[in-house]
Protein backbone atom coordinates (compact mmCIF):
# COMPACT_ATOMS: atom_id res chain seq x y z
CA UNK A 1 4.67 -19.53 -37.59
CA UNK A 2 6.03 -17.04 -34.58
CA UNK A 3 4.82 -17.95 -31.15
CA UNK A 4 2.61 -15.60 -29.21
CA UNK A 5 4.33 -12.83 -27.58
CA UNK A 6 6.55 -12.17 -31.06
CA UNK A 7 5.98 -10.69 -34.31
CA UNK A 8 7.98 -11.32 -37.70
CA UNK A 9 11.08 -9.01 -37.78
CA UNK A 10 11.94 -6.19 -40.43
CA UNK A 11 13.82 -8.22 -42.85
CA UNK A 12 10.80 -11.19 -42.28
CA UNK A 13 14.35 -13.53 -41.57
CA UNK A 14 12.03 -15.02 -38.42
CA UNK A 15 10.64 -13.27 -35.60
CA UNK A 16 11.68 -10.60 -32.98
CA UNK A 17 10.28 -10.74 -29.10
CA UNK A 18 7.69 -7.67 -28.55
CA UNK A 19 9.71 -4.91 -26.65
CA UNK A 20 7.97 -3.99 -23.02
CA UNK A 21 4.96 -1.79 -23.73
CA UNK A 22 3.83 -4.11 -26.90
CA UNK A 23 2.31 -7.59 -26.64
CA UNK A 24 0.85 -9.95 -29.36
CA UNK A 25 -1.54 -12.90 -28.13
CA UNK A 26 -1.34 -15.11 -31.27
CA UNK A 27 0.65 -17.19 -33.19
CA UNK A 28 2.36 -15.44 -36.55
CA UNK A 29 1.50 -12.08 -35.71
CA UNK A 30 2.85 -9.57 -38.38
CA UNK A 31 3.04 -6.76 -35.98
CA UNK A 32 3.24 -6.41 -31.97
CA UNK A 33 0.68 -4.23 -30.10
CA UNK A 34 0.67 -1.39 -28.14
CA UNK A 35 -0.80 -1.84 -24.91
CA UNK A 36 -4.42 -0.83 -24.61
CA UNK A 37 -5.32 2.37 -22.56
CA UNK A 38 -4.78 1.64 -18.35
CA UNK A 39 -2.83 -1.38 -19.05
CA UNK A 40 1.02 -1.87 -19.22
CA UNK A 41 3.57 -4.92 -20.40
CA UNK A 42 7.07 -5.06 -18.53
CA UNK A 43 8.39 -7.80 -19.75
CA UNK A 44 10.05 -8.50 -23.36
CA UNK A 45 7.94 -11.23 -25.25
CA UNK A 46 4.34 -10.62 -23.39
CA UNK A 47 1.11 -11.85 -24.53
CA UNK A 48 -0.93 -10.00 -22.86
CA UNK A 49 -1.12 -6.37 -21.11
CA UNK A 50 -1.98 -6.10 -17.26
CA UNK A 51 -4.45 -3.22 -15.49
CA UNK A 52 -2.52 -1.17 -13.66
CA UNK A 53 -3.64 -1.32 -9.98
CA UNK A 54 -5.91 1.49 -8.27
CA UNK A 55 -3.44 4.78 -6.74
CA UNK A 56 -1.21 3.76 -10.50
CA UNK A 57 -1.38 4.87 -13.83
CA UNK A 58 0.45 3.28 -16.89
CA UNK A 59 3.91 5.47 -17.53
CA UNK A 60 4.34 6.96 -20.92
CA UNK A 61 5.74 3.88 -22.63
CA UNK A 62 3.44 1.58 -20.83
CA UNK A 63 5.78 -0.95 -19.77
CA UNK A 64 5.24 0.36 -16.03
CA UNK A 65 2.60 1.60 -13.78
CA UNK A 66 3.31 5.35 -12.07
CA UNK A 67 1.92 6.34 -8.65
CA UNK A 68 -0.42 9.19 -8.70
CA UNK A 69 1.46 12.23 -7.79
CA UNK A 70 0.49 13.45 -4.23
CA UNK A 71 -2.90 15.36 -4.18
CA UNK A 72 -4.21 12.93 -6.60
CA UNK A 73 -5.71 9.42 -6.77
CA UNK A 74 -6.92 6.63 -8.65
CA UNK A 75 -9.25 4.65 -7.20
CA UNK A 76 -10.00 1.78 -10.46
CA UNK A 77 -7.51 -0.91 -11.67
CA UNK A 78 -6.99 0.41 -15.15
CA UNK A 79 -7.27 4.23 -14.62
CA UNK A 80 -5.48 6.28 -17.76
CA UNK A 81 -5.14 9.12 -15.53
CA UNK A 82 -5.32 10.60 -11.69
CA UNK A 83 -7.64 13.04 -10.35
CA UNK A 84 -7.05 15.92 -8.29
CA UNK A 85 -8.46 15.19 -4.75
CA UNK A 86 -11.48 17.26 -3.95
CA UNK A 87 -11.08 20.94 -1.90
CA UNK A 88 -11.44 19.58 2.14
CA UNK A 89 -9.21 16.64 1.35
CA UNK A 90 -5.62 15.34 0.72
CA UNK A 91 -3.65 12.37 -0.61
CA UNK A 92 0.06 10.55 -0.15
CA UNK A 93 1.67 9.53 -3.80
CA UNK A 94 0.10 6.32 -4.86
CA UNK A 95 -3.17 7.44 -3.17
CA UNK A 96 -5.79 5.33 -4.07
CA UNK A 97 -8.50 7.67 -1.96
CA UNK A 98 -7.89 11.30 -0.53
CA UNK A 99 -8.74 12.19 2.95
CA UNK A 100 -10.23 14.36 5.10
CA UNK A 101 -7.78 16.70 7.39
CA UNK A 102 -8.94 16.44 10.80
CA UNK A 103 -11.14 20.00 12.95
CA UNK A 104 -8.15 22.32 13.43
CA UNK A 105 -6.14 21.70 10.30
CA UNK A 106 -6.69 22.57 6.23
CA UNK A 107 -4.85 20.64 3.54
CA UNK A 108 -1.72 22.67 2.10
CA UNK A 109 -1.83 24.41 -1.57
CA UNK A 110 -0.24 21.20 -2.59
CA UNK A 111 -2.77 18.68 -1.18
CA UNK A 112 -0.54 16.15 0.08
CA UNK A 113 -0.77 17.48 3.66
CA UNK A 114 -2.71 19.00 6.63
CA UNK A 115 -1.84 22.62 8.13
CA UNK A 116 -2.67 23.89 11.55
CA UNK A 117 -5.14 26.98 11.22
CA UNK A 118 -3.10 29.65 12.24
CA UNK A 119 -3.77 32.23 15.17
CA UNK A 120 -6.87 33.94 15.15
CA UNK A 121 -8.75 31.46 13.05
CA UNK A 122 -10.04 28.15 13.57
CA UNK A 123 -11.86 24.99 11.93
CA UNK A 124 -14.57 22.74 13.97
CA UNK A 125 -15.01 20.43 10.61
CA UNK A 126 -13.17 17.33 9.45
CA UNK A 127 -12.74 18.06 5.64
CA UNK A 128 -12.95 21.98 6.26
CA UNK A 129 -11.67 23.83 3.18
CA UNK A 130 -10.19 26.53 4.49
CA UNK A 131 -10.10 28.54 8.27
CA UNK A 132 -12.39 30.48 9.99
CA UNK A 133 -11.61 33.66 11.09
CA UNK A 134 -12.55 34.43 14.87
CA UNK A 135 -15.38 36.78 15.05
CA UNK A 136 -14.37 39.95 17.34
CA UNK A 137 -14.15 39.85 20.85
CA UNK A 138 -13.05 36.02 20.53
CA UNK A 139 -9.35 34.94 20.16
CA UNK A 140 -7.55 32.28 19.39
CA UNK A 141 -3.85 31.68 20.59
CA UNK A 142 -2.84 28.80 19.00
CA UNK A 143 -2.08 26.93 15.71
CA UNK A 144 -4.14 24.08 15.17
CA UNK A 145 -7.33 25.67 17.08
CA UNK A 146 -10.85 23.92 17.08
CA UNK A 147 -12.97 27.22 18.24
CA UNK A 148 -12.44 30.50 19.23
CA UNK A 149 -12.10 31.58 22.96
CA UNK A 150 -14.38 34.47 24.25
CA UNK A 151 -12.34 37.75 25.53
CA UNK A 152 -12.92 38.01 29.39
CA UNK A 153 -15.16 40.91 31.00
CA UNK A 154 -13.49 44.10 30.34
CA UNK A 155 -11.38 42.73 27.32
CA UNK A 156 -12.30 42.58 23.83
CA UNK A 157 -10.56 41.92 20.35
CA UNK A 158 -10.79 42.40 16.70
CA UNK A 159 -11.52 39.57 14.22
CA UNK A 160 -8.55 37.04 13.71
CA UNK A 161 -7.09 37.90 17.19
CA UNK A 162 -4.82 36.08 18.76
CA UNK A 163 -5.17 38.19 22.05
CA UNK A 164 -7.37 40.52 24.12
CA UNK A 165 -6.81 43.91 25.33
CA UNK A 166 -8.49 45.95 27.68
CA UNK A 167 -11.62 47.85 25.78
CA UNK A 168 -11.23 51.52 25.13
């Protein structure tokens, strides 16, 4: 009989150690197993599969676990796949939660960073999805911006300013 963690080779001349990936858990197994679904084996002659842990996923042969590419996470042991963090929010590789970019800043087409608003808009939220635009006769004159300044008497500007002039 073959030991656990082997199964009985092609020409049945005795047994072969399951390749990384595969496991068998009992004695005189014909065949070895492919790990199940969130689970991986990294080691030659397993007898069991282990979950993958949360910000992971198992790689395509399943005898590793992958970090979740950046705007993604996992948040279980055992996930089969990443999700894409929510609009507001952003996430590191290997993220096992995404997060909130903080008043002033939106997270990047990519999701795996925060941007300053740029001139002329602004953002008062934690989690905002994208920048406000300053409403005319307000300005804003720099990157990163929490609210919008009012122009001075005698001054005014259009929406998104980053600057007032004198009114007409």
């Amino acid at each position: 009989s073959f030991p656990p963690g082997t199964s009985i080779n092609y020409g049945q001349t005795g047994c072969d150690e399951c390749l990384p990936g595969l496991y068998s858990n009992f004695s005189g197994a014909i065949d070895c197993y492919e790990c199940p679904d969130g689970t991986y084996s990294s080691n030659y002659g397993s007898t069991n599969c282990t979950l993958c842990p949360p910000g992971t996923i198992p790689n395509y042969n399943q005898n590793d676990c992958s970090p979740c590419p950046s705007g993604q996470y996992s948040s279980l042991s055992g996930s089969t796949e990443c999700i894409q963090c929510p609009d507001g929010t952003y996430s590191d590789s290997g993220a096992t939660e995404c997060l909130k970019c903080p008043p002033g800043k939106i997270p990047n087409s990519n999701q795996n960073d925060c941007e300053d608003c740029y001139y002329g808009y602004y953002s008062n939220l934690a989690g905002a999805k994208e920048c406000i635009i300053c409403p005319e006769n307000t300005y804003s004159d720099e990157y990163g911006s929490t609210n919008c300044k009012k122009c001075s008497e005698g001054y005014c500007s259009d929406p998104g300013s980053s600057y007032c002039s004198e009114c007409d």
